[in-house]
C-alpha atoms as a PDB file:
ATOM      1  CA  UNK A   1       0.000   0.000   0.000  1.00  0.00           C
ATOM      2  CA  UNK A   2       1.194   3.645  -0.740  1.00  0.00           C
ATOM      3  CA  UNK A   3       2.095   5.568   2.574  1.00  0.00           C
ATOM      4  CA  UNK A   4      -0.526   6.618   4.902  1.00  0.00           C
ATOM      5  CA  UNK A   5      -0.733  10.651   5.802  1.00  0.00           C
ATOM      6  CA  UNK A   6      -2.354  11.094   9.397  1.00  0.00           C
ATOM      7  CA  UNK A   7      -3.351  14.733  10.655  1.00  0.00           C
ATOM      8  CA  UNK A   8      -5.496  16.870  11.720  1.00  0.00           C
ATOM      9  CA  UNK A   9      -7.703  19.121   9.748  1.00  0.00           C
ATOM     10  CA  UNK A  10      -7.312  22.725   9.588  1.00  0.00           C
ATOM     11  CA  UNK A  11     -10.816  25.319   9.151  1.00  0.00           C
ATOM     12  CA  UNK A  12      -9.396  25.166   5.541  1.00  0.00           C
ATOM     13  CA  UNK A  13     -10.184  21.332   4.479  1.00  0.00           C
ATOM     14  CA  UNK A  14     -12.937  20.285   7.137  1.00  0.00           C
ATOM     15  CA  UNK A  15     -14.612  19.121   3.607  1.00  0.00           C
ATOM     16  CA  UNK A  16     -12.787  16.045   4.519  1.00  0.00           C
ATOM     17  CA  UNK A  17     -14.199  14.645   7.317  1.00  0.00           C
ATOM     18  CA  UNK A  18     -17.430  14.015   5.101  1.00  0.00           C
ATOM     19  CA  UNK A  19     -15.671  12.524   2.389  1.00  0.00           C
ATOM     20  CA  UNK A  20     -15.416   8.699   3.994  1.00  0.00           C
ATOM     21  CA  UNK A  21     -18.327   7.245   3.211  1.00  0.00           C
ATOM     22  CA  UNK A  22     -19.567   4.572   5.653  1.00  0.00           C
ATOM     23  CA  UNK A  23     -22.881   3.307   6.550  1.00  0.00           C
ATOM     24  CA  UNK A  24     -23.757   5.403   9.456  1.00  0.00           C
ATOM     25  CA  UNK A  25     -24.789   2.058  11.351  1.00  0.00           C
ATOM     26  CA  UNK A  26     -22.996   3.371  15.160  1.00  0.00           C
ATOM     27  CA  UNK A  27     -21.729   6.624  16.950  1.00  0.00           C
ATOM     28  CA  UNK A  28     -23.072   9.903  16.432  1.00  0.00           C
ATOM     29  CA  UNK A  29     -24.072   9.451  12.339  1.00  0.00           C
ATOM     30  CA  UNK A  30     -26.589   6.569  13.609  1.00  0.00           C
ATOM     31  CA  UNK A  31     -28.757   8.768  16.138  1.00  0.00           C
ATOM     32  CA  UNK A  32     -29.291  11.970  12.733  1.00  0.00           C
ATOM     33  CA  UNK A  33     -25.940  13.976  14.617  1.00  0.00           C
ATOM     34  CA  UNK A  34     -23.948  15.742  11.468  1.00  0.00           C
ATOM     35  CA  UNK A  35     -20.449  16.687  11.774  1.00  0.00           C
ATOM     36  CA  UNK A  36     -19.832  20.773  11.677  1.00  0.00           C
ATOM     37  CA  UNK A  37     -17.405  22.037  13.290  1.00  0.00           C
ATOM     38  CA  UNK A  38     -17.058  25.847  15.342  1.00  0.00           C
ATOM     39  CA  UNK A  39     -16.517  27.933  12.533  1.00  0.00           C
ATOM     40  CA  UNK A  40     -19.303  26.816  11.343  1.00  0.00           C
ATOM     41  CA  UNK A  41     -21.840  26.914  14.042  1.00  0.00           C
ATOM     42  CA  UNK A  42     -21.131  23.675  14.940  1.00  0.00           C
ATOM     43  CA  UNK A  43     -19.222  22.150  18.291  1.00  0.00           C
ATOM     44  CA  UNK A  44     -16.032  20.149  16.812  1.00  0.00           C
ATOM     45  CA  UNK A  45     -12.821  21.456  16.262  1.00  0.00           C
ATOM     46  CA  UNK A  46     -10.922  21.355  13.383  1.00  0.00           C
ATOM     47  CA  UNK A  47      -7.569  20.540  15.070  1.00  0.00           C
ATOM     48  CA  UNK A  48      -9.544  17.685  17.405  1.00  0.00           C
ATOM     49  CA  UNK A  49     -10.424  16.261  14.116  1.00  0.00           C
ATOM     50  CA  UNK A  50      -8.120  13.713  12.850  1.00  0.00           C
ATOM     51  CA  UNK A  51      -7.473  11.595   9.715  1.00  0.00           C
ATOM     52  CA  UNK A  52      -5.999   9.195   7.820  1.00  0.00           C
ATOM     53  CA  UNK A  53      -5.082   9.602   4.427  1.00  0.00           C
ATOM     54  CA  UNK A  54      -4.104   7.432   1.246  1.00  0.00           C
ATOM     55  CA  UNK A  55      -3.346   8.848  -1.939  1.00  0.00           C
ATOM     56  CA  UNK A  56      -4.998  11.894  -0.471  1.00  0.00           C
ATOM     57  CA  UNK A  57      -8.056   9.789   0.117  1.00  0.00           C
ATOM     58  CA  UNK A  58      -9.775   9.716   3.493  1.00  0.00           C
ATOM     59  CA  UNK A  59      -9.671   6.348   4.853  1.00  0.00           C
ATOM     60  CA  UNK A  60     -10.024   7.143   8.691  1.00  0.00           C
ATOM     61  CA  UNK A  61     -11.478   9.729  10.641  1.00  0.00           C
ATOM     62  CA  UNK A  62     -11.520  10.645  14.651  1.00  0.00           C
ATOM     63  CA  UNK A  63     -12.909  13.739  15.759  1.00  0.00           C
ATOM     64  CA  UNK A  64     -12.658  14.475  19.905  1.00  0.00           C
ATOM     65  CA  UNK A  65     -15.508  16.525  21.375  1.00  0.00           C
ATOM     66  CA  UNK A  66     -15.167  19.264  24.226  1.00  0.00           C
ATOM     67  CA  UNK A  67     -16.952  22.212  25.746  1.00  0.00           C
ATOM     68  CA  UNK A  68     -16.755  25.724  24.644  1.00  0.00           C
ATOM     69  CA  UNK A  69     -13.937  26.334  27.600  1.00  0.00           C
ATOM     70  CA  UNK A  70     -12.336  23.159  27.561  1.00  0.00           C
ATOM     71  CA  UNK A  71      -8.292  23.295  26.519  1.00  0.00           C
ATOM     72  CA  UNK A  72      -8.578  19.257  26.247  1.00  0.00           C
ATOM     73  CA  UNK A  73     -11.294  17.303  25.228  1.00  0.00           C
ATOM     74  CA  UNK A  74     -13.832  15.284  26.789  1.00  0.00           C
ATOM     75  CA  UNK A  75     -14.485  12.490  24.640  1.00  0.00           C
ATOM     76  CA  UNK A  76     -14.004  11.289  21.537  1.00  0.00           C
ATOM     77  CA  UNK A  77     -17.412  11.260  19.438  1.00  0.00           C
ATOM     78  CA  UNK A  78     -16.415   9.983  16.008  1.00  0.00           C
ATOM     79  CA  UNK A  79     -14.289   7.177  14.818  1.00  0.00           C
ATOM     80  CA  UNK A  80     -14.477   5.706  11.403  1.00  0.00           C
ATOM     81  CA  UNK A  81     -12.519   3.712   8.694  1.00  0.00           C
ATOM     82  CA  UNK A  82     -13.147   2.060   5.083  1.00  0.00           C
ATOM     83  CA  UNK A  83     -13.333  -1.543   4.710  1.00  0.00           C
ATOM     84  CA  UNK A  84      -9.563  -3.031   4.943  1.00  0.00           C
ATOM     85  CA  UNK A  85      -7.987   0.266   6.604  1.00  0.00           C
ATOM     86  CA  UNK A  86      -8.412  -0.836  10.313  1.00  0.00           C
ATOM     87  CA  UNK A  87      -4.585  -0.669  10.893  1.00  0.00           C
ATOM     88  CA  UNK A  88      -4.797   2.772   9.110  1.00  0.00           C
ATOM     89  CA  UNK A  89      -7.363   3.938  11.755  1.00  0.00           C
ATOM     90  CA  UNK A  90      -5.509   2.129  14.838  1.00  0.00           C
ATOM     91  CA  UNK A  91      -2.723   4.092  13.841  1.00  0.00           C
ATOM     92  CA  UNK A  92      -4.681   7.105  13.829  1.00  0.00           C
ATOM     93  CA  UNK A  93      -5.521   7.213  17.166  1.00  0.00           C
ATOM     94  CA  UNK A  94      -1.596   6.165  18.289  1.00  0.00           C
ATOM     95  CA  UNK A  95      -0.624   9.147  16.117  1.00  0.00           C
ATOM     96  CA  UNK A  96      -2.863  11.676  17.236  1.00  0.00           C
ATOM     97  CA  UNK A  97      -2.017  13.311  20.602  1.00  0.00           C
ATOM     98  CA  UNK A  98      -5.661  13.480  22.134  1.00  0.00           C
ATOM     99  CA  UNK A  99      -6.651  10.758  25.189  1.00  0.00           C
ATOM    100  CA  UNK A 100      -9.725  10.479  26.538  1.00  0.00           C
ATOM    101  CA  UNK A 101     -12.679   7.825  26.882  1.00  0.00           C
ATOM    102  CA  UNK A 102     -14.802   6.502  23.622  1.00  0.00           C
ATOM    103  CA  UNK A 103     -18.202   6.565  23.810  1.00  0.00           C
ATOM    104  CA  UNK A 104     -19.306   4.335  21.037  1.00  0.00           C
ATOM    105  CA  UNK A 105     -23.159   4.385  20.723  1.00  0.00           C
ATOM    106  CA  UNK A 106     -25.567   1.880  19.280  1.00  0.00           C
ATOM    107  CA  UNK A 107     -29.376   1.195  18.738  1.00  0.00           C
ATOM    108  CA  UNK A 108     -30.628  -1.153  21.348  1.00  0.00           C
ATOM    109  CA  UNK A 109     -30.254  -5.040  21.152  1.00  0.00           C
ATOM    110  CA  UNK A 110     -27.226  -4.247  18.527  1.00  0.00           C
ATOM    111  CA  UNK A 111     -26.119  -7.572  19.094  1.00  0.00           C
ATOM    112  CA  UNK A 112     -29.013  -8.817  17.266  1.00  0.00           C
ATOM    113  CA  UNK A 113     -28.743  -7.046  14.235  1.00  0.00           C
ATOM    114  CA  UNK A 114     -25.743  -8.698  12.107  1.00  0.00           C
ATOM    115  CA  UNK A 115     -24.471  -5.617  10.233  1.00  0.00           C
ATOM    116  CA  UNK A 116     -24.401  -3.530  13.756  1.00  0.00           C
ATOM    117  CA  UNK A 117     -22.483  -5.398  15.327  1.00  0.00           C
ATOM    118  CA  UNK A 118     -20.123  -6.284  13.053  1.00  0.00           C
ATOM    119  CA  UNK A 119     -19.689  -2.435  12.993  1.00  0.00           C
ATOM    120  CA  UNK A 120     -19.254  -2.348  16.797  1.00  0.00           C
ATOM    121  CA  UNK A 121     -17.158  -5.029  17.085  1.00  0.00           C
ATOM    122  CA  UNK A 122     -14.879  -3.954  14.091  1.00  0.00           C
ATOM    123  CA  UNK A 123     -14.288  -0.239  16.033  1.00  0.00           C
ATOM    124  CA  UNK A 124     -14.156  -1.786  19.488  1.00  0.00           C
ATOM    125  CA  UNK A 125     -11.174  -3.882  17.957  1.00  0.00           C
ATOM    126  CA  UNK A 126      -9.190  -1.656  16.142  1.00  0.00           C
ATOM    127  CA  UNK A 127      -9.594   0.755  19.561  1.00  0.00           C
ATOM    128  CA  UNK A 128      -8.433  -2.057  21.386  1.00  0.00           C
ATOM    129  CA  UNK A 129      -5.585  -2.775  18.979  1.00  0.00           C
ATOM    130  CA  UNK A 130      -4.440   0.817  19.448  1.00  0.00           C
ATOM    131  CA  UNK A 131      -4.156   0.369  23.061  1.00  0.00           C
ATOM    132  CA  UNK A 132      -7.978   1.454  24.447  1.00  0.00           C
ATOM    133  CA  UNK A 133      -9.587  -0.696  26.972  1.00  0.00           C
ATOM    134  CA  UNK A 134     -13.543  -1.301  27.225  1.00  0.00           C
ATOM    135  CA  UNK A 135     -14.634  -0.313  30.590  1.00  0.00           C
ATOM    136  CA  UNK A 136     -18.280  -0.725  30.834  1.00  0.00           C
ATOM    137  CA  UNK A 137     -21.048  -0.962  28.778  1.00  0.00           C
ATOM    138  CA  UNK A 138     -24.009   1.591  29.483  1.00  0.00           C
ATOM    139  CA  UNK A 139     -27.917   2.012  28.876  1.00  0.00           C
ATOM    140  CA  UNK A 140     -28.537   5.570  27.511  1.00  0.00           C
ATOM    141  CA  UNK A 141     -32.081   6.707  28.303  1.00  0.00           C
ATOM    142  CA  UNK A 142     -34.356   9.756  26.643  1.00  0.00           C
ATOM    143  CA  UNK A 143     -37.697  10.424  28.827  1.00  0.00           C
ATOM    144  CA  UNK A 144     -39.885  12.836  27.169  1.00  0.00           C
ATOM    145  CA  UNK A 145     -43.218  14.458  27.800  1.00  0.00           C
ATOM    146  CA  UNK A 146     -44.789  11.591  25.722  1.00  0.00           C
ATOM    147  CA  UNK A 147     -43.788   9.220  28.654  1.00  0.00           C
ATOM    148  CA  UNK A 148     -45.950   9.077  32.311  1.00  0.00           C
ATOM    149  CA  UNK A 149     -44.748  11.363  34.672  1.00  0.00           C
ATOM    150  CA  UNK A 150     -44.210   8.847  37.494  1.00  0.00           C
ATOM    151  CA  UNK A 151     -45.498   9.553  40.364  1.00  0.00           C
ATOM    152  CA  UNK A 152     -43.964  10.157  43.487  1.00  0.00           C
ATOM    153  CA  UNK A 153     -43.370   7.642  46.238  1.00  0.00           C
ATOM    154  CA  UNK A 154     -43.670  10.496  49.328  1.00  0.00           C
ATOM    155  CA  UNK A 155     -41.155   8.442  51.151  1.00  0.00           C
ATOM    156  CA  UNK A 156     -37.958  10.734  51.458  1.00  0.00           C
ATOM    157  CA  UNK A 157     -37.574  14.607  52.187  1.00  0.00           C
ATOM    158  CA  UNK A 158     -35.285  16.847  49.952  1.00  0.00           C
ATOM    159  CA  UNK A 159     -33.328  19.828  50.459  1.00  0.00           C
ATOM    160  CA  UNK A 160     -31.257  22.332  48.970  1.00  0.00           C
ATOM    161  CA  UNK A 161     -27.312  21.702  50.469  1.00  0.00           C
ATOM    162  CA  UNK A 162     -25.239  25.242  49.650  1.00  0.00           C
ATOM    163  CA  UNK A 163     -21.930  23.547  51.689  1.00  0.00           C
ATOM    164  CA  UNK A 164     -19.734  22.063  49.281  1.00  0.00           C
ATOM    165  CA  UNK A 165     -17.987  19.958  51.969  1.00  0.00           C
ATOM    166  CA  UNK A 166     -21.262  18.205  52.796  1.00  0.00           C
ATOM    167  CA  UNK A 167     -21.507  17.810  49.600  1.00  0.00           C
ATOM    168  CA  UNK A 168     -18.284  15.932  49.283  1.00  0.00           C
ATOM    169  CA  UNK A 169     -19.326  13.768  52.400  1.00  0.00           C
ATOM    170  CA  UNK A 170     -22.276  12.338  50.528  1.00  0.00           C
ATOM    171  CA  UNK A 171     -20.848  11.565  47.375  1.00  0.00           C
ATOM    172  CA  UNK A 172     -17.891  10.072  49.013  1.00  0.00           C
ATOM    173  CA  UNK A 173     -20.714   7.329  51.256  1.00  0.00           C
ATOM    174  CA  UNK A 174     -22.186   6.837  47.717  1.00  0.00           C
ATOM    175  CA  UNK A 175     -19.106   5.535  46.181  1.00  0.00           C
ATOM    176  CA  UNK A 176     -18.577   3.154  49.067  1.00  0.00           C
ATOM    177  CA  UNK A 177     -19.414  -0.194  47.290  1.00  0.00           C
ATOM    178  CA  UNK A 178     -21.095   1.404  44.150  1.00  0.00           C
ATOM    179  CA  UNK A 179     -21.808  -0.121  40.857  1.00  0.00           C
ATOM    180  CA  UNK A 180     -21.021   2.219  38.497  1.00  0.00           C
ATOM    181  CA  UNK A 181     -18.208   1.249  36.882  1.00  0.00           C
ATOM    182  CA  UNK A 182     -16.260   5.001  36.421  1.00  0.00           C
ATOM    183  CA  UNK A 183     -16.825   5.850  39.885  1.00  0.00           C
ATOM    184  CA  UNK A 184     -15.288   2.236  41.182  1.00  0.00           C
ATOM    185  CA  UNK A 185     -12.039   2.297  39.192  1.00  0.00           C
ATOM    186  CA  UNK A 186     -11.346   5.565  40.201  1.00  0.00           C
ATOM    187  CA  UNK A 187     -11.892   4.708  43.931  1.00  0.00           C
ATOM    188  CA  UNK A 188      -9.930   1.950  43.255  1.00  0.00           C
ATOM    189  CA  UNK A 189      -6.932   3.115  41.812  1.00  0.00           C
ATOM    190  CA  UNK A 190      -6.718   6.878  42.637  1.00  0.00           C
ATOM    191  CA  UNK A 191      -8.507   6.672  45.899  1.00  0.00           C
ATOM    192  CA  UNK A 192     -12.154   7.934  47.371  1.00  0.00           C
ATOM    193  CA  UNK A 193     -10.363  11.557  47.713  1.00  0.00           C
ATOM    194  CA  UNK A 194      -9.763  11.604  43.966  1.00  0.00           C
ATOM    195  CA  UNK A 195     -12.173   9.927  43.035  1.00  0.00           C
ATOM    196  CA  UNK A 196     -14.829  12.554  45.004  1.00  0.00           C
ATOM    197  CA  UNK A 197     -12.454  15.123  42.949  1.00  0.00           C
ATOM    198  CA  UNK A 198     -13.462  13.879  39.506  1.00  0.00           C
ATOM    199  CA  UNK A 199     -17.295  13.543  40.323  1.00  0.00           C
ATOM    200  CA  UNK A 200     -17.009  17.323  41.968  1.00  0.00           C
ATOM    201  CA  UNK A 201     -15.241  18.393  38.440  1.00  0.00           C
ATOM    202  CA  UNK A 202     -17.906  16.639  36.247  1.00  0.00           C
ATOM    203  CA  UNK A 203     -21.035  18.115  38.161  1.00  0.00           C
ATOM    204  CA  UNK A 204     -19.298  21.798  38.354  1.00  0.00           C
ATOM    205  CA  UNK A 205     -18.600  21.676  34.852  1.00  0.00           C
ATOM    206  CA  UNK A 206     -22.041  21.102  33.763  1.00  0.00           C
ATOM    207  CA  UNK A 207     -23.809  24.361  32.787  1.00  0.00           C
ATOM    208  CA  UNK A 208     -26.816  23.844  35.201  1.00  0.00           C
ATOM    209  CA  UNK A 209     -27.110  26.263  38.839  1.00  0.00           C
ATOM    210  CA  UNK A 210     -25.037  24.621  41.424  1.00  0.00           C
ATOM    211  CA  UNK A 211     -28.406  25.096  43.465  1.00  0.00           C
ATOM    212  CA  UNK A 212     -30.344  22.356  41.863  1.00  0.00           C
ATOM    213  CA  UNK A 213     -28.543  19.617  44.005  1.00  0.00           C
ATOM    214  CA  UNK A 214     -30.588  18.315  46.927  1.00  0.00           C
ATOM    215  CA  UNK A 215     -29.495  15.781  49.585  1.00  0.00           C
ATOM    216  CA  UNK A 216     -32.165  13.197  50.288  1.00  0.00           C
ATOM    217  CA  UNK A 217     -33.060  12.585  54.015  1.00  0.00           C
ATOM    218  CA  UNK A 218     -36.219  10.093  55.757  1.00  0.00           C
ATOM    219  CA  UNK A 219     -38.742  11.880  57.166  1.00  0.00           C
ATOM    220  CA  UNK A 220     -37.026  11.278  60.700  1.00  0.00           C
ATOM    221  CA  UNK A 221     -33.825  13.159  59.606  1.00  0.00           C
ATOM    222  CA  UNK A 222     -31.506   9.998  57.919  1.00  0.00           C
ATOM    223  CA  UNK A 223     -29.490  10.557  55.414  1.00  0.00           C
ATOM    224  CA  UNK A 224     -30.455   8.674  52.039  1.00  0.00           C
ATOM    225  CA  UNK A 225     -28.332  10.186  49.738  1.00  0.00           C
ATOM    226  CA  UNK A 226     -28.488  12.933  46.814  1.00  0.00           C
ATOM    227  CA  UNK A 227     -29.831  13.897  43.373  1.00  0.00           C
ATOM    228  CA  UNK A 228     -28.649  15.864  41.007  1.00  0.00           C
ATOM    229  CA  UNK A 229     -30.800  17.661  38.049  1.00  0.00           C
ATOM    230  CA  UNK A 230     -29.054  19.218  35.563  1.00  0.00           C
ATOM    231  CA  UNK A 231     -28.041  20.362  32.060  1.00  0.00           C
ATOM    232  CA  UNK A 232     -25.460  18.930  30.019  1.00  0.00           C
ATOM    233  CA  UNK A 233     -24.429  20.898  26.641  1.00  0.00           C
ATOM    234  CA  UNK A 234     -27.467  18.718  24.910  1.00  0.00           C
ATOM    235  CA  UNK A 235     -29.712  19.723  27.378  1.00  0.00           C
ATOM    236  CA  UNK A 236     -31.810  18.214  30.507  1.00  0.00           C
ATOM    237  CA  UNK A 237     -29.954  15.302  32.413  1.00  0.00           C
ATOM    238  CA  UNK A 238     -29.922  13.406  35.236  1.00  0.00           C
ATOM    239  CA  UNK A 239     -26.823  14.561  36.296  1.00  0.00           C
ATOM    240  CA  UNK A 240     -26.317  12.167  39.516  1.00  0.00           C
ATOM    241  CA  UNK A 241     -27.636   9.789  41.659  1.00  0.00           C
ATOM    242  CA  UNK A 242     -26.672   8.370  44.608  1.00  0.00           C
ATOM    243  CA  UNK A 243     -27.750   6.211  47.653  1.00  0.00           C
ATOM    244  CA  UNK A 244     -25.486   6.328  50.820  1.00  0.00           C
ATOM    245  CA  UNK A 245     -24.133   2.668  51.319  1.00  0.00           C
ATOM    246  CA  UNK A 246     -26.288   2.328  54.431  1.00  0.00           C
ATOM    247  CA  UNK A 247     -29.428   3.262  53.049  1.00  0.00           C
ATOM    248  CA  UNK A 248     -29.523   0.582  50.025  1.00  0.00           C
ATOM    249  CA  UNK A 249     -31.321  -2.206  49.523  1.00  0.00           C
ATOM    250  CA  UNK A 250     -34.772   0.128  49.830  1.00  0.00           C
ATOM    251  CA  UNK A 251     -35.334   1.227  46.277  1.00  0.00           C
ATOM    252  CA  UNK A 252     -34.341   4.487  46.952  1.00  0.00           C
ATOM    253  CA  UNK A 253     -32.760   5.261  43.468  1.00  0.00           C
ATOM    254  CA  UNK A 254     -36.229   4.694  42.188  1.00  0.00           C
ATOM    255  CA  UNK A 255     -37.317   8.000  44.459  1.00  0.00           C
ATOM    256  CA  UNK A 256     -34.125  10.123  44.096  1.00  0.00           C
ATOM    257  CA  UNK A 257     -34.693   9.317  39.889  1.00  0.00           C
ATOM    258  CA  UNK A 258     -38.433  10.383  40.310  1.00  0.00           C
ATOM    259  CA  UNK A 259     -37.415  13.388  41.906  1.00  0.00           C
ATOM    260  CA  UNK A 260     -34.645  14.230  39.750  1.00  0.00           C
ATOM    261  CA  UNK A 261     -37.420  14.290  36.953  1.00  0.00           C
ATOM    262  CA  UNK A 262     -40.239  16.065  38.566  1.00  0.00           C
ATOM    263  CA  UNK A 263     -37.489  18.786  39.432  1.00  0.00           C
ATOM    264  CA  UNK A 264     -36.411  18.841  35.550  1.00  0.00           C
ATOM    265  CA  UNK A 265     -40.078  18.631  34.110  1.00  0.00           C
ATOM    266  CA  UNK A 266     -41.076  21.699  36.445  1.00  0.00           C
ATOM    267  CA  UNK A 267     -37.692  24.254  35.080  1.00  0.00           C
ATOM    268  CA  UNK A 268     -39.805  23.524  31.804  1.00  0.00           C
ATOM    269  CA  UNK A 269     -37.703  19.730  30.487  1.00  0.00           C
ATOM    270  CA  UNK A 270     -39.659  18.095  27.667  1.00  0.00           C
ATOM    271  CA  UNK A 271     -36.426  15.463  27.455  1.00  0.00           C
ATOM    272  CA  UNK A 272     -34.418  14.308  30.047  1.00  0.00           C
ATOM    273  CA  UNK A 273     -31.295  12.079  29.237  1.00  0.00           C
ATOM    274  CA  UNK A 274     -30.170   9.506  31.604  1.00  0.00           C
ATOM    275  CA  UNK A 275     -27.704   6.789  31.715  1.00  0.00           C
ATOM    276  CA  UNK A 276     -26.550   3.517  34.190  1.00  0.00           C
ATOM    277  CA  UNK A 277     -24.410   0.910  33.270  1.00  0.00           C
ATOM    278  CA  UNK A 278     -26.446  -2.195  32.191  1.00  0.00           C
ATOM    279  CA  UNK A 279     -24.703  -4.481  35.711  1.00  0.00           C
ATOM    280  CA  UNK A 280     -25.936  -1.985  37.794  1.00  0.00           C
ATOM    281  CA  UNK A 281     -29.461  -3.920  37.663  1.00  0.00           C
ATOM    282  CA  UNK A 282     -30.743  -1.953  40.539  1.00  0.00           C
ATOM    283  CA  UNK A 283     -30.819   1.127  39.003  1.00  0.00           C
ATOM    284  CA  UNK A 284     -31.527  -0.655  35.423  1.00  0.00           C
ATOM    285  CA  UNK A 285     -34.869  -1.915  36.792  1.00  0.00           C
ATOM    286  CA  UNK A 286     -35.659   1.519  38.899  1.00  0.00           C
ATOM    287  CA  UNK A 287     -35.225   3.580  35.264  1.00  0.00           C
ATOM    288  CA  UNK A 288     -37.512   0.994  33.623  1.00  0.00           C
ATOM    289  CA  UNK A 289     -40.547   1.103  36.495  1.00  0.00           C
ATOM    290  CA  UNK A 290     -40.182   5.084  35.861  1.00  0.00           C
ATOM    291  CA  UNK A 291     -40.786   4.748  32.223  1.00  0.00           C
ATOM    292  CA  UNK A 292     -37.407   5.651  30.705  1.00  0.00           C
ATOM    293  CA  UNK A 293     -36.872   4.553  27.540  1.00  0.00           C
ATOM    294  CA  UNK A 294     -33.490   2.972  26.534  1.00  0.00           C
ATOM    295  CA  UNK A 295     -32.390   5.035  23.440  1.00  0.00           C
ATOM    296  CA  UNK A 296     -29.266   3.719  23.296  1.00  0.00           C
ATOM    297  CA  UNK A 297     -26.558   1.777  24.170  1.00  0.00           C
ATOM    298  CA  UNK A 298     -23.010   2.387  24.678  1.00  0.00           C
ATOM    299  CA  UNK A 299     -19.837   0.966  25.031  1.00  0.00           C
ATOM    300  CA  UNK A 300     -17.149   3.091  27.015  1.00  0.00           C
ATOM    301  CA  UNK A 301     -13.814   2.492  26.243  1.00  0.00           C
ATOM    302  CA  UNK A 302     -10.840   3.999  28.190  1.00  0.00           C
ATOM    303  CA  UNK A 303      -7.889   5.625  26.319  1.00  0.00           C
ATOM    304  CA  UNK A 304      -4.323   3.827  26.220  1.00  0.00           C
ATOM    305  CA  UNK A 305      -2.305   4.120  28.522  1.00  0.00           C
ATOM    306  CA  UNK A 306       0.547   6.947  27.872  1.00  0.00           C
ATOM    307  CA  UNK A 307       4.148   4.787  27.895  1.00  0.00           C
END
């Protein structure tokens, strides 16, 4: 083969992120998203935009996503290749200088459908081949107004907590134990301190008032836990949700989740995007009983490991 040219784009020749064409079967291209980047309107940045090239032909493309005042990114969105180029693409992302998680999305029950999952399984191994790791695989959710509002259970009091170090407290009993995959290896290999660190970096950087959070108590005064309603750059989310590791075995993720809608739905949400990893079955089954769709799934992948 004739050598392979890997770089990013400039605002000049963003043209040629478009010009692989692959069936838009996973990722962002399978759920209607369109890649444009900032110059034109659109949220992708022509130097976090990276491909491979052939004879000046595009067989790979990566493109990293971030927020408007990130300086690194946050995940990357895209990842694509032509039929035969998948050591062009793992090369790709060794050559390109960005590291962070892959969120690789798919319609639900992809491993039923023959031509999806050959797509997910082809980018999961040429991300593995270029040193990522799959973490966890994850339900996405989308409740809208066209779902019940569920009602709510009237077993646990909520208020406002202005004291970050309370704060801190909470989400730190959450993680003791906790199922979520991100929030385990983290405890495990940086330590709860970090870890709490991370989750406190996450929730401030979402766009949403820092006055939204509520800590979850029993009518008697016990602490349950917290919830967390927010907005992410899409829009409405469920930004957290945690049960202390005394409190569990109750169902009270079901009531923080209800909550956590009823508080969106009244500051005007018409969606509300949620997500749990698909072993956390307790808070699988409390999403389902509150009518959440699953809109997607996804497979998170963590970035290799620098040498």
């Amino acid at each position: 083969m004739t050598q392979l040219v890997i770089r990013a784009l400039t605002e000049r020749d963003t043209g040629l992120f478009s010009a692989l064409d692959v069936p838009a079967l996973v990722g962002k291209g399978a759920f209607g998203h369109t890649y444009v980047p900032v110059h034109r309107g659109g949220e992708y940045r022509p130097d976090w935009t990276w491909v491979a090239l052939r004879d000046g032909e595009v067989v790979a493309r990566a493109a990293w996503w971030g927020g408007p005042g990130d300086e690194t990114p946050k995940a990357l969105d895209w990842f694509d290749f032509a039929e035969g180029e998948e050591e062009a693409a793992a090369r790709l992302l060794r050559t390109s200088p960005l590291r962070c998680e892959y969120a690789l999305m798919a319609p639900p029950g992809w491993r039923e459908m023959p031509e999806v999952r050959a797509a997910v399984e082809a980018r999961v191994a040429v991300a593995e081949a270029a040193g990522m790791q799959v973490l966890v695989e994850r339900f996405r959710y989308e409740w809208t107004t066209g779902c019940p509002l569920p009602e709510r259970p009237g077993r646990l009091v909520f208020r406002p907590e202005p004291d970050d170090a309370v704060i801190r407290d909470v989400l730190g009993r959450t993680m003791e134990g906790t199922l979520d995959a991100h929030d385990s290896k983290n405890v495990a290999e940086l330590g709860l301190e970090a870890a709490v660190d991370d989750a406190m970096a996450f929730l401030t950087w979402l766009p949403s008032p820092r006055d939204w959070w509520r800590l979850a108590f029993t009518p008697s005064g016990e602490l349950v836990g917290l919830h967390i309603p927010a907005h992410n750059p899409a829009g409405p989310c469920v930004g957290y949700l945690g049960v202390v590791a005394g409190q569990r075995g109750r169902g009270y993720g079901y009531d923080l989740l209800v909550e956590c809608t009823h508080d969106l739905v009244s500051r005007g949400a018409t969606r509300i995007a949620a997500a749990t990893d698909q072993g956390n079955l307790p808070m699988a089954a409390g999403f389902a009983k509150a009518g959440y769709p699953v809109s997607q799934e996804r497979i998170d992948l963590l970035p290799a490991r620098e040498a």
